[in-house]
PDB file of N, CA and C in Angstrom:
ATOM      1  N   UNK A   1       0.851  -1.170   0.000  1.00  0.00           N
ATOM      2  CA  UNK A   1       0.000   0.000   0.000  1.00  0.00           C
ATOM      3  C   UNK A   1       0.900   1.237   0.000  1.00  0.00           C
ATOM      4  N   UNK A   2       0.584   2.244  -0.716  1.00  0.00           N
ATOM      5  CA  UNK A   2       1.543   3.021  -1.098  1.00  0.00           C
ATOM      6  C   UNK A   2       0.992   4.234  -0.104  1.00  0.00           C
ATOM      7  N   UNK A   3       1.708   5.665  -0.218  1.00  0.00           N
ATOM      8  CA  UNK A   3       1.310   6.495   0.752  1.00  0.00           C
ATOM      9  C   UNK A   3       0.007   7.087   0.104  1.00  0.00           C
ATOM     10  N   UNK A   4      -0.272   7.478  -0.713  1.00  0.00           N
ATOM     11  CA  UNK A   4      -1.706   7.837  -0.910  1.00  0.00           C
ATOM     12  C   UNK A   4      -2.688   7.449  -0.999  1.00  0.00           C
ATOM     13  N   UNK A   5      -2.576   5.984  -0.842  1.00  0.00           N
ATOM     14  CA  UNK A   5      -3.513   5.144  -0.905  1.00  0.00           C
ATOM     15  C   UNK A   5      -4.154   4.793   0.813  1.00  0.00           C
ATOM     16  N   UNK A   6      -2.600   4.730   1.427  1.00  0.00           N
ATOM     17  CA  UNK A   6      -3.148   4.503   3.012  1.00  0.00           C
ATOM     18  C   UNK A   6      -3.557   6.136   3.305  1.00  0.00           C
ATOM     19  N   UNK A   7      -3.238   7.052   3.243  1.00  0.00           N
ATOM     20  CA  UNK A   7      -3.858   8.166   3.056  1.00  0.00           C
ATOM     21  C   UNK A   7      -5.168   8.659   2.631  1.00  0.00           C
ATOM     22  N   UNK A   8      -5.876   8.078   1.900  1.00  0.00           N
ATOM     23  CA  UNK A   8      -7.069   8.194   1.146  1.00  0.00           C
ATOM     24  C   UNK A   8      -8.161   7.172   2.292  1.00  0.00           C
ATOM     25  N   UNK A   9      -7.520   5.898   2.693  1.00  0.00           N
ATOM     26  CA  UNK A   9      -7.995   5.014   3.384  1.00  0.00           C
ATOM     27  C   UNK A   9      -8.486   5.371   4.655  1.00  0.00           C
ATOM     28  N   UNK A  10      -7.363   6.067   5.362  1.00  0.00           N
ATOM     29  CA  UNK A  10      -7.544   7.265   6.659  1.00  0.00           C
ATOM     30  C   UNK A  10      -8.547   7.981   6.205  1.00  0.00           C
ATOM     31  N   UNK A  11      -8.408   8.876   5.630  1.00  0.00           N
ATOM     32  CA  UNK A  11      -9.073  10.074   5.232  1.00  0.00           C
ATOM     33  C   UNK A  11     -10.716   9.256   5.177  1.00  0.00           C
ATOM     34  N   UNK A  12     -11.047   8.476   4.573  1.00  0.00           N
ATOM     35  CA  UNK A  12     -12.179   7.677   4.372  1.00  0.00           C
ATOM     36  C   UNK A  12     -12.989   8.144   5.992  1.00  0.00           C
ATOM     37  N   UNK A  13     -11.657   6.946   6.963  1.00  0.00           N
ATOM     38  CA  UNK A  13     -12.471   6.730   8.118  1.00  0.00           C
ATOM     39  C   UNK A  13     -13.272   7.971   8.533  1.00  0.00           C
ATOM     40  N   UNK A  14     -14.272   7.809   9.554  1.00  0.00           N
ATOM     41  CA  UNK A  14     -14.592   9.080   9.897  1.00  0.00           C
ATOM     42  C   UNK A  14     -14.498   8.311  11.910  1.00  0.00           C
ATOM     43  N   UNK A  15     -14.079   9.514  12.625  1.00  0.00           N
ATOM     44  CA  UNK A  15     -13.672   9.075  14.029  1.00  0.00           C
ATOM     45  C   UNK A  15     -14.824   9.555  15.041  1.00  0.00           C
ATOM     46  N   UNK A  16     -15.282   8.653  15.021  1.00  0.00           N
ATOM     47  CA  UNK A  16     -16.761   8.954  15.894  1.00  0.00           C
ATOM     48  C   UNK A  16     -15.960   9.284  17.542  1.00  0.00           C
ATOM     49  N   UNK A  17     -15.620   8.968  17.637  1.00  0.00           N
ATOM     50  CA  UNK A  17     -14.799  10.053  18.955  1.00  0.00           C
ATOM     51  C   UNK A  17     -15.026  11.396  19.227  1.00  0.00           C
ATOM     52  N   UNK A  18     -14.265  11.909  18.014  1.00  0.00           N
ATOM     53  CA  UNK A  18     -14.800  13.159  17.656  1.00  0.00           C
ATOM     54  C   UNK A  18     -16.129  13.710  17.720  1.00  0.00           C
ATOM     55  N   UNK A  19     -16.721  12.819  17.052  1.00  0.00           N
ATOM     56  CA  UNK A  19     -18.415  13.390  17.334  1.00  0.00           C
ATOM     57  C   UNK A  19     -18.976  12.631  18.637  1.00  0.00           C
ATOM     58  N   UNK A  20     -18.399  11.856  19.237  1.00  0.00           N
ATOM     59  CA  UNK A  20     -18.862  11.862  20.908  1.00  0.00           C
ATOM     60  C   UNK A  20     -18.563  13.520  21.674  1.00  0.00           C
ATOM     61  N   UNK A  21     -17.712  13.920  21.122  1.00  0.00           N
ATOM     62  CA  UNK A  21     -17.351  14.800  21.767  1.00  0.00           C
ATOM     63  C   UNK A  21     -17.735  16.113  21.292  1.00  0.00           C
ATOM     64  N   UNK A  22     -18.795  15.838  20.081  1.00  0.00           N
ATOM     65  CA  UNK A  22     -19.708  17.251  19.502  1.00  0.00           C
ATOM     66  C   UNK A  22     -20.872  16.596  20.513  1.00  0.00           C
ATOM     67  N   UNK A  23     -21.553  15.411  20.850  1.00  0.00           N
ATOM     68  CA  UNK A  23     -22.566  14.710  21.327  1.00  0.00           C
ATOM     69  C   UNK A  23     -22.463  15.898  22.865  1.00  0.00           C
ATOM     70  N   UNK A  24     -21.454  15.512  23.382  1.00  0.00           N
ATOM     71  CA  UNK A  24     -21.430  15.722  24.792  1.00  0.00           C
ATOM     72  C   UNK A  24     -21.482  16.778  25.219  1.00  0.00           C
ATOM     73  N   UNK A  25     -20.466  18.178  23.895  1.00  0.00           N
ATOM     74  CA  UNK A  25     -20.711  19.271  24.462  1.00  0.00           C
ATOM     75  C   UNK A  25     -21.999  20.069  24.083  1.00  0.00           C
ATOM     76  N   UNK A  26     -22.371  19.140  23.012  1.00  0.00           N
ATOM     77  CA  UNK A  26     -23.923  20.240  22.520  1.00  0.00           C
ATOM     78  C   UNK A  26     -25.194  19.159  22.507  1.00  0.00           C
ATOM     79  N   UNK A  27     -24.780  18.128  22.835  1.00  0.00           N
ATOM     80  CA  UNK A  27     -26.060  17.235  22.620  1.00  0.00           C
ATOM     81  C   UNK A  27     -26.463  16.860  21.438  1.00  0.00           C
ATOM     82  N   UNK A  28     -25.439  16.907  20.727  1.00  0.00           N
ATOM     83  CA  UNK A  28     -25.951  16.847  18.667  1.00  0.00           C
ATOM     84  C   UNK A  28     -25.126  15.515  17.903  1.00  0.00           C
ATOM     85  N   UNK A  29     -25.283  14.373  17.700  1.00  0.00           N
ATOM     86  CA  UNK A  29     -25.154  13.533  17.469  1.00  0.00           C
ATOM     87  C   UNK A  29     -25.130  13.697  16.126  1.00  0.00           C
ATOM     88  N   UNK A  30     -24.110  12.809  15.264  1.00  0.00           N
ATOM     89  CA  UNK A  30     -23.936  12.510  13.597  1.00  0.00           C
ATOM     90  C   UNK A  30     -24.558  12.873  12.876  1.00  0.00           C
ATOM     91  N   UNK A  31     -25.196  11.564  13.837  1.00  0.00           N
ATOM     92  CA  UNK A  31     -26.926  11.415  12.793  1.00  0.00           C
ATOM     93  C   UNK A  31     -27.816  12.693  12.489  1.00  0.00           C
ATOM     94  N   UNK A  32     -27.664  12.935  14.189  1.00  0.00           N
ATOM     95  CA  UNK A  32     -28.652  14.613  14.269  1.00  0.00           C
ATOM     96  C   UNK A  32     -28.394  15.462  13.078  1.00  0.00           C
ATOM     97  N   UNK A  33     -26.385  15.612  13.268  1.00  0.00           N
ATOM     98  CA  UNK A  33     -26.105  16.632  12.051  1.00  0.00           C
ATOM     99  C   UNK A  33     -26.355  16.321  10.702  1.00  0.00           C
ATOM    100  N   UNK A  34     -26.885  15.386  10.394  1.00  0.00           N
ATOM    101  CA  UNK A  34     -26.861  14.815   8.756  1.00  0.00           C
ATOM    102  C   UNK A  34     -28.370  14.832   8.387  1.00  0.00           C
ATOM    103  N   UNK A  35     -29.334  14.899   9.698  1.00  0.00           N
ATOM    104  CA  UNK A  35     -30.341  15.028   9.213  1.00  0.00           C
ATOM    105  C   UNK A  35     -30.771  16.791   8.379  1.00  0.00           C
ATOM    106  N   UNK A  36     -32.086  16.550   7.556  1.00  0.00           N
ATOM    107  CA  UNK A  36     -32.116  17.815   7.117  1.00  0.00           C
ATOM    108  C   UNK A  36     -32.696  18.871   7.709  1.00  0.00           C
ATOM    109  N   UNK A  37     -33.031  19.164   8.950  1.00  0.00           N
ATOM    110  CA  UNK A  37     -33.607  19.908   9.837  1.00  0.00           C
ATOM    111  C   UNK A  37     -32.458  21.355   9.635  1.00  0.00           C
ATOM    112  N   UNK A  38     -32.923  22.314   9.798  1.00  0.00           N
ATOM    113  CA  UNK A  38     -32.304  23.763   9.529  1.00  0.00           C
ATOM    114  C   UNK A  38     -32.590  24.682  10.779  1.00  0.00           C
ATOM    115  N   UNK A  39     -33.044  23.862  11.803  1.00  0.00           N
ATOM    116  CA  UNK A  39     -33.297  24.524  12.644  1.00  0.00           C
ATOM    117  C   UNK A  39     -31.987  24.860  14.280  1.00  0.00           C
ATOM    118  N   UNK A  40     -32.338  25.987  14.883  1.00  0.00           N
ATOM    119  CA  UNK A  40     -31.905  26.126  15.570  1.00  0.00           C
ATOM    120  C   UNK A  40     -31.481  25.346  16.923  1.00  0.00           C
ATOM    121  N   UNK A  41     -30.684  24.792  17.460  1.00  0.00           N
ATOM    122  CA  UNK A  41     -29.139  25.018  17.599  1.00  0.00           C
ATOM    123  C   UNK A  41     -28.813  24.328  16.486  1.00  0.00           C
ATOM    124  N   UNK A  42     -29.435  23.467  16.089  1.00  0.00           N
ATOM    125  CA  UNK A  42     -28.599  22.263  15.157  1.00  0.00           C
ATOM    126  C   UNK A  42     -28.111  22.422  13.918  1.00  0.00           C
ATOM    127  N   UNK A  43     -28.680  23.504  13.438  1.00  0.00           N
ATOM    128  CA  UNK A  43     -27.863  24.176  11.709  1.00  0.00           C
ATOM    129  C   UNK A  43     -26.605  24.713  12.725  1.00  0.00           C
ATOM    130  N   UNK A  44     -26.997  25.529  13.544  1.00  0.00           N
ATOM    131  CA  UNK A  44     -25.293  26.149  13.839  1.00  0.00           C
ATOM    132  C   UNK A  44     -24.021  25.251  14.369  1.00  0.00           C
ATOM    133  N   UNK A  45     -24.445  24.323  15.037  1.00  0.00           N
ATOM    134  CA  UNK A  45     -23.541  23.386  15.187  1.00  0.00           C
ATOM    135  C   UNK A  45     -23.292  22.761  14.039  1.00  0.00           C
ATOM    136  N   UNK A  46     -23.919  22.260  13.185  1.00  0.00           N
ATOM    137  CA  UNK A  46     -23.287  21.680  11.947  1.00  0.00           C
ATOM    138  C   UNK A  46     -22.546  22.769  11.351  1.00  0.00           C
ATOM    139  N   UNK A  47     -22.541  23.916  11.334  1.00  0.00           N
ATOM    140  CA  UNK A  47     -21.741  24.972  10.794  1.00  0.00           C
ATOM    141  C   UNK A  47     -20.214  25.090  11.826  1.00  0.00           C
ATOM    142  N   UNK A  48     -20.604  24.975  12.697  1.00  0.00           N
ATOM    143  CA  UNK A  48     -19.011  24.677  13.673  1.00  0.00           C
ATOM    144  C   UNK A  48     -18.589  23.818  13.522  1.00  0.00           C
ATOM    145  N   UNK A  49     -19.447  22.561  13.154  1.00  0.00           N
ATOM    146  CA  UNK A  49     -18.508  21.415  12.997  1.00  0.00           C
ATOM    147  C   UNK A  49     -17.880  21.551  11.322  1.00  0.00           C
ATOM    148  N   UNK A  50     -18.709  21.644  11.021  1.00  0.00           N
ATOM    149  CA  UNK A  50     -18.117  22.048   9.498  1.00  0.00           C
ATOM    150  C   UNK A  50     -17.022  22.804   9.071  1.00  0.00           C
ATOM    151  N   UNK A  51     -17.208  23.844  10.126  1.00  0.00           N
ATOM    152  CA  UNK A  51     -15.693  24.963   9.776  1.00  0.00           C
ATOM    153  C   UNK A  51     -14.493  24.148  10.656  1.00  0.00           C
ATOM    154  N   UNK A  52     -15.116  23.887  11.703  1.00  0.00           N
ATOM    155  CA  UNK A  52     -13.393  23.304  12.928  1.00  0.00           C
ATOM    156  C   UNK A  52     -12.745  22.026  11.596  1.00  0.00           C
ATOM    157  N   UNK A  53     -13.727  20.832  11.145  1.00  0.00           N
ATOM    158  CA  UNK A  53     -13.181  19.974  10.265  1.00  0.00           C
ATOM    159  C   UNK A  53     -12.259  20.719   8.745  1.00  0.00           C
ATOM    160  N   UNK A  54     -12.318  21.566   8.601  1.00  0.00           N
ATOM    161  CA  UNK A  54     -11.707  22.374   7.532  1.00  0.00           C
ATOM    162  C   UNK A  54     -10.838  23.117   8.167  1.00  0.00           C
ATOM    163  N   UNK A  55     -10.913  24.460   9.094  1.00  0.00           N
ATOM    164  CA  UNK A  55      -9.893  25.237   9.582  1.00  0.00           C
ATOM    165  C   UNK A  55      -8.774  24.018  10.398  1.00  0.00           C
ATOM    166  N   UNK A  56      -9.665  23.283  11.405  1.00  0.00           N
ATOM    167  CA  UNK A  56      -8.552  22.199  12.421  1.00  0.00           C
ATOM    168  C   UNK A  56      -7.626  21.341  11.574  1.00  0.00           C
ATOM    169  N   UNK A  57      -8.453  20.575  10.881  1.00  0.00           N
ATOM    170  CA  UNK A  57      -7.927  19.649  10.191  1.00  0.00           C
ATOM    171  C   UNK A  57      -7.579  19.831   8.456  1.00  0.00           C
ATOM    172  N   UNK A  58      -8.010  20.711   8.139  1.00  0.00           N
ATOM    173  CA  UNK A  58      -8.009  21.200   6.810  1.00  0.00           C
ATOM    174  C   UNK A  58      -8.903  20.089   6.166  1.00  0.00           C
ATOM    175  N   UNK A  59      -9.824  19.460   6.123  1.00  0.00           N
ATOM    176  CA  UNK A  59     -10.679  18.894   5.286  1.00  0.00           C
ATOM    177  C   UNK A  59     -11.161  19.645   4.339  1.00  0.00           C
ATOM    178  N   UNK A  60     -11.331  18.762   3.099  1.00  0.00           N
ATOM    179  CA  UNK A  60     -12.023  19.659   1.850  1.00  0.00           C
ATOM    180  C   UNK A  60     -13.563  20.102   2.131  1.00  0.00           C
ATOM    181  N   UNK A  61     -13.781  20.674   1.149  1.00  0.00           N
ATOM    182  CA  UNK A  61     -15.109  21.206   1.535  1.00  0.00           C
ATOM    183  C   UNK A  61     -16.161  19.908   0.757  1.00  0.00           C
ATOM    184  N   UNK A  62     -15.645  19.114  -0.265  1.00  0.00           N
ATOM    185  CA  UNK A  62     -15.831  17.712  -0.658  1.00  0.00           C
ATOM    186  C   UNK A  62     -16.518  16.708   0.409  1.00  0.00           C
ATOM    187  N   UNK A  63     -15.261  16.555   0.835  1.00  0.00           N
ATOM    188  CA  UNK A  63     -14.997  15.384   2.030  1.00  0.00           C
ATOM    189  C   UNK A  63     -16.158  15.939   3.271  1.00  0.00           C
ATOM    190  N   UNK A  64     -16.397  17.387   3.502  1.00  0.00           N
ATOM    191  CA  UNK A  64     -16.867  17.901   4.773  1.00  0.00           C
ATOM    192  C   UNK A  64     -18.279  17.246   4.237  1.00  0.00           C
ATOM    193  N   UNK A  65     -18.964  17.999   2.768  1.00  0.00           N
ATOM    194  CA  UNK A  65     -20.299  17.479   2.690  1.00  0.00           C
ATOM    195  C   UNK A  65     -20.856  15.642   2.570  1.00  0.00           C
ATOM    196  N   UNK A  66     -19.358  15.233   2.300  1.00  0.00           N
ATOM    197  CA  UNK A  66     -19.863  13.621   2.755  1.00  0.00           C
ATOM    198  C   UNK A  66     -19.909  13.089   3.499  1.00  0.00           C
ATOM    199  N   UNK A  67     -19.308  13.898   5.107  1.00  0.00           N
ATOM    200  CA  UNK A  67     -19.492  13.444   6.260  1.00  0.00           C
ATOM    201  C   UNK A  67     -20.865  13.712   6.822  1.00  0.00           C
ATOM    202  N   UNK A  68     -21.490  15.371   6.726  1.00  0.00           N
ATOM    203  CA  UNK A  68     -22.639  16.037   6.842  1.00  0.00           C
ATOM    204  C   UNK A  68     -23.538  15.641   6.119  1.00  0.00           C
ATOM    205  N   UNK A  69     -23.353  14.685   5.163  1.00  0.00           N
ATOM    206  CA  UNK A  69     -24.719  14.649   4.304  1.00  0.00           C
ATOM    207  C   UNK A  69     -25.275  15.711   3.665  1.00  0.00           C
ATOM    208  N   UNK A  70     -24.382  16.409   3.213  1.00  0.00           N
ATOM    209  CA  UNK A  70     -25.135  18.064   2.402  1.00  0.00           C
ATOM    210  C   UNK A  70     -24.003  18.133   1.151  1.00  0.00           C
ATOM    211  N   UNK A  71     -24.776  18.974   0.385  1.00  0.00           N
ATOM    212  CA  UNK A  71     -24.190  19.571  -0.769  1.00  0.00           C
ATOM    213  C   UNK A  71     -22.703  20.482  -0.155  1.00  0.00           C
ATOM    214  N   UNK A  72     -21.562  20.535  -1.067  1.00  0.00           N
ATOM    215  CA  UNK A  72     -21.195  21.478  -1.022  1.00  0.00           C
ATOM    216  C   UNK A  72     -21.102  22.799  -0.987  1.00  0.00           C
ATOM    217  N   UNK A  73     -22.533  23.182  -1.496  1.00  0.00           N
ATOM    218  CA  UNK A  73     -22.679  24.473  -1.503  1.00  0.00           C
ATOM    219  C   UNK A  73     -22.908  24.806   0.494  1.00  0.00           C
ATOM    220  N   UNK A  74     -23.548  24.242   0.745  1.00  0.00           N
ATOM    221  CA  UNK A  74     -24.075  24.481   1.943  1.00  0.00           C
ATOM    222  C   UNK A  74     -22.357  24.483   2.765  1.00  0.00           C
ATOM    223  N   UNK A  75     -21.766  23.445   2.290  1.00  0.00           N
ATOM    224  CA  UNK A  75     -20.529  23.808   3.170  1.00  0.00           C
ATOM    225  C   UNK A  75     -19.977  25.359   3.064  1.00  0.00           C
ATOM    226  N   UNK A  76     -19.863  25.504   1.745  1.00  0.00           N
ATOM    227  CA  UNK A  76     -19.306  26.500   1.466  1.00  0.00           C
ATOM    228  C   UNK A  76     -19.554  27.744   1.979  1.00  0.00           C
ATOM    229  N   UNK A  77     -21.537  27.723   2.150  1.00  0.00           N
ATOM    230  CA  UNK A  77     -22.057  29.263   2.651  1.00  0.00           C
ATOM    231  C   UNK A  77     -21.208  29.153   4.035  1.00  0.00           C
ATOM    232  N   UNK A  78     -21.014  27.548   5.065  1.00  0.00           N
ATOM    233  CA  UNK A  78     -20.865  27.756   6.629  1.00  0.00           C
ATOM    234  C   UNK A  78     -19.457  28.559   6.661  1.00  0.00           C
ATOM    235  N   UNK A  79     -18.629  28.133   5.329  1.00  0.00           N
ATOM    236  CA  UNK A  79     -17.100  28.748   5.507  1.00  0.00           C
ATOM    237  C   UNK A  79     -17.556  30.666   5.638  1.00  0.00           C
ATOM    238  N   UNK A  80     -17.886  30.866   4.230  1.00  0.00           N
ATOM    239  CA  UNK A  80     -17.966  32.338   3.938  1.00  0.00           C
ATOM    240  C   UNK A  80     -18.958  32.798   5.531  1.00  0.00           C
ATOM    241  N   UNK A  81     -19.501  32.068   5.663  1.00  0.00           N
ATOM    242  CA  UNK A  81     -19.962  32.919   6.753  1.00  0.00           C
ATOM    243  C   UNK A  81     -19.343  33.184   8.551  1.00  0.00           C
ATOM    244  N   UNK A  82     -18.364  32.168   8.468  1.00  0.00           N
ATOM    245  CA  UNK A  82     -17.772  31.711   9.768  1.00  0.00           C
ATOM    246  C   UNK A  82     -17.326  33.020  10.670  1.00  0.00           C
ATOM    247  N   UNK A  83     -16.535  33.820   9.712  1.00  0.00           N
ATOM    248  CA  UNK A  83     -15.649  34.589  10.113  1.00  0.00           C
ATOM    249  C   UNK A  83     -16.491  35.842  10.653  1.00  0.00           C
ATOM    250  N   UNK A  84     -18.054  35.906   9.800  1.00  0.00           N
ATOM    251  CA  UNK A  84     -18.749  37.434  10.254  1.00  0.00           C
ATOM    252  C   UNK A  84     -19.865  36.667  11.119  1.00  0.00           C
ATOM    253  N   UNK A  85     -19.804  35.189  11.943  1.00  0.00           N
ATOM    254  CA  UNK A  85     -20.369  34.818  12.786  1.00  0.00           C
ATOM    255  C   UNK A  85     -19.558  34.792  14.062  1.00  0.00           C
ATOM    256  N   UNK A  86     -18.001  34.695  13.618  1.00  0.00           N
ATOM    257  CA  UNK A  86     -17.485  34.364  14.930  1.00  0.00           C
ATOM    258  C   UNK A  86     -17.448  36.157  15.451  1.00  0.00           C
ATOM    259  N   UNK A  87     -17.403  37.239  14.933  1.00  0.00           N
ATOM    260  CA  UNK A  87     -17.333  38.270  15.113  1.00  0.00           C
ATOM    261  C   UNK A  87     -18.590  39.108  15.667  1.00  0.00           C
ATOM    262  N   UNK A  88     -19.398  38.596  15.299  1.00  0.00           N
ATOM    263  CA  UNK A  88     -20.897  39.057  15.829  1.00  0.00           C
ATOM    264  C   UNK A  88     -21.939  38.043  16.246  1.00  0.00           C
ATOM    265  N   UNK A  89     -21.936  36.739  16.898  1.00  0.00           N
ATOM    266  CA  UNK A  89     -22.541  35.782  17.311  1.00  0.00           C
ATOM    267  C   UNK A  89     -21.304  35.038  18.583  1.00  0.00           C
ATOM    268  N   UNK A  90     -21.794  35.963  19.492  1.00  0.00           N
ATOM    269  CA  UNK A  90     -21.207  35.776  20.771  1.00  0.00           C
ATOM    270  C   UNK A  90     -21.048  33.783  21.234  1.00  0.00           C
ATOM    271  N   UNK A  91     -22.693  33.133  20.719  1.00  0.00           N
ATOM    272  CA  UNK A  91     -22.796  31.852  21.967  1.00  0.00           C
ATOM    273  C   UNK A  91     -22.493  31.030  20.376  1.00  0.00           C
ATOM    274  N   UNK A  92     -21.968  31.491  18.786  1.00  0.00           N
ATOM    275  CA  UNK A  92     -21.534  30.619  18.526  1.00  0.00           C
ATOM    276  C   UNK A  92     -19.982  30.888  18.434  1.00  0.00           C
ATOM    277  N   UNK A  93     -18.993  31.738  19.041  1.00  0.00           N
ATOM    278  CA  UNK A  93     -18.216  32.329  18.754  1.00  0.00           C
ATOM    279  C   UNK A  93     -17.428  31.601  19.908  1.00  0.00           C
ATOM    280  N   UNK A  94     -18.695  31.189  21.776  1.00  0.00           N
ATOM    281  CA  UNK A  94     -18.243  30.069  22.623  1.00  0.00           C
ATOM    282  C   UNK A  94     -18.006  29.047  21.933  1.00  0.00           C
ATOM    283  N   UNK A  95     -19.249  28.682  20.991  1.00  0.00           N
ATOM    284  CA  UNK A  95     -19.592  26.938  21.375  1.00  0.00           C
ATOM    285  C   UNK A  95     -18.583  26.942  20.505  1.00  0.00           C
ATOM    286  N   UNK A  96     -17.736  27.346  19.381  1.00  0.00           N
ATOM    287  CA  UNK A  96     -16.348  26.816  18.325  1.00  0.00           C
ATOM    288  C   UNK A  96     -15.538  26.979  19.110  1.00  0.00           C
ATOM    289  N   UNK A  97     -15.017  27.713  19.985  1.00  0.00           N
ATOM    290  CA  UNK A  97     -13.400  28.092  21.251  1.00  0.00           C
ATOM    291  C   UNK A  97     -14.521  26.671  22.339  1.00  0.00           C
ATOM    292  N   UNK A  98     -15.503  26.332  22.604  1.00  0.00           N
ATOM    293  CA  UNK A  98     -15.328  25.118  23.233  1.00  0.00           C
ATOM    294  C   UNK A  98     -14.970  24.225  22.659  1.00  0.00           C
ATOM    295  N   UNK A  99     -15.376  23.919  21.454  1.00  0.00           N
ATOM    296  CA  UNK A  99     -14.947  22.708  20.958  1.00  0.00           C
ATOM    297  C   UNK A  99     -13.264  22.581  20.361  1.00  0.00           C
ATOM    298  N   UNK A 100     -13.285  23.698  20.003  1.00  0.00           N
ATOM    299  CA  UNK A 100     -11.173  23.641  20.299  1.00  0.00           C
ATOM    300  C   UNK A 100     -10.538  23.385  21.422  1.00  0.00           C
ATOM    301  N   UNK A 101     -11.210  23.819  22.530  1.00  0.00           N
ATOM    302  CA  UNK A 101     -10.927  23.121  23.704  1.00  0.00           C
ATOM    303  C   UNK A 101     -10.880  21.997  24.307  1.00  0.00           C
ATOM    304  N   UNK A 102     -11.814  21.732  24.013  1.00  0.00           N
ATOM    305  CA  UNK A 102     -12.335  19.907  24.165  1.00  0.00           C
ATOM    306  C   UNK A 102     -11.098  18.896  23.417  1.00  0.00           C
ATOM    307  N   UNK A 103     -11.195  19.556  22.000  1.00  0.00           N
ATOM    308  CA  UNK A 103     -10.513  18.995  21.129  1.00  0.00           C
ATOM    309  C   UNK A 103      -9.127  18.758  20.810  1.00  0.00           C
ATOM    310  N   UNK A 104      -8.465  20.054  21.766  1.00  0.00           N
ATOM    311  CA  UNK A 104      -7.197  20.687  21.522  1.00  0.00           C
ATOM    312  C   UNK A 104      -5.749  19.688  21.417  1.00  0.00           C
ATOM    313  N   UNK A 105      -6.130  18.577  22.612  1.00  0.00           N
ATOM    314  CA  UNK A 105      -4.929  17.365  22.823  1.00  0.00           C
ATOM    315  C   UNK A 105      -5.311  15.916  22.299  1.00  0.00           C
ATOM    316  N   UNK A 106      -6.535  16.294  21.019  1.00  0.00           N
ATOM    317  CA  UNK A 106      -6.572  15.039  20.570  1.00  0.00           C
ATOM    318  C   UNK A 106      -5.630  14.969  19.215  1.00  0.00           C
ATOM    319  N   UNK A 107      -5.405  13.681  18.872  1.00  0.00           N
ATOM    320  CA  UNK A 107      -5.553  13.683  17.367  1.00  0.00           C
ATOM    321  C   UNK A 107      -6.052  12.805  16.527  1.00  0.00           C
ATOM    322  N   UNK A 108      -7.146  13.653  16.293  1.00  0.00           N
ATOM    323  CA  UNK A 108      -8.478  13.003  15.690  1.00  0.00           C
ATOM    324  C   UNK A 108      -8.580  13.143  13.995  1.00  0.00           C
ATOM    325  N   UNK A 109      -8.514  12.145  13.534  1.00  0.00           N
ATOM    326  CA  UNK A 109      -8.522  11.668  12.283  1.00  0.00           C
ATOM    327  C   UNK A 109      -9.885  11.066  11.718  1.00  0.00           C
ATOM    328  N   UNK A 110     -10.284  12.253  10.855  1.00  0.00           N
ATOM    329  CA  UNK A 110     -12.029  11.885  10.823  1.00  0.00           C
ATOM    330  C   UNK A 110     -11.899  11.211   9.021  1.00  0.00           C
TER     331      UNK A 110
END
């Protein structure tokens, strides 16, 4: 197995660890995030999880909508919008600096 191949193989897995640990601090489970509900808390947490898997880990915006179950586009609005949410949306501006926290001494390979 060559390196991009065990690379691609990783990259595949997805580390439910990680999302124990979106579960625990917000109560929002995988599943929760993949369903199509747009509603409040649960669109914004899929938007934190969406940006931390891209800014933390650099995931594509590809790879992000096949974990989320959504189009790319939808990833894309959570990116463009991250930066004028973390700046003017105080309790989602916590809940992303919690989950870097939580997250900070793992290394989680989704």
């Amino acid at each position: 197995m060559n390196h991009y191949t065990s690379m691609y193989q990783l990259n595949k897995k997805i580390n439910y660890t990680f999302f124990e640990e979106v579960k625990s601090l917000f109560g929002v489970s995988l599943e929760d995030l993949r369903k199509k509900s747009r509603t409040e808390p649960l669109a914004s947490v899929r938007a934190l999880v969406g940006c931390y898997l891209h800014n933390e880990l650099e995931y594509s915006r590809n790879r992000i909508a096949e974990i989320l179950h959504r189009d790319k586009t939808n990833i894309s609005h959570y990116f463009f919008n991250h930066e004028d949410r973390m700046d003017a949306d105080r309790a989602y501006r916590k809940s992303y600096n919690a989950l870097l926290e939580r997250t900070k001494d793992q290394n989680n390979v989704l």
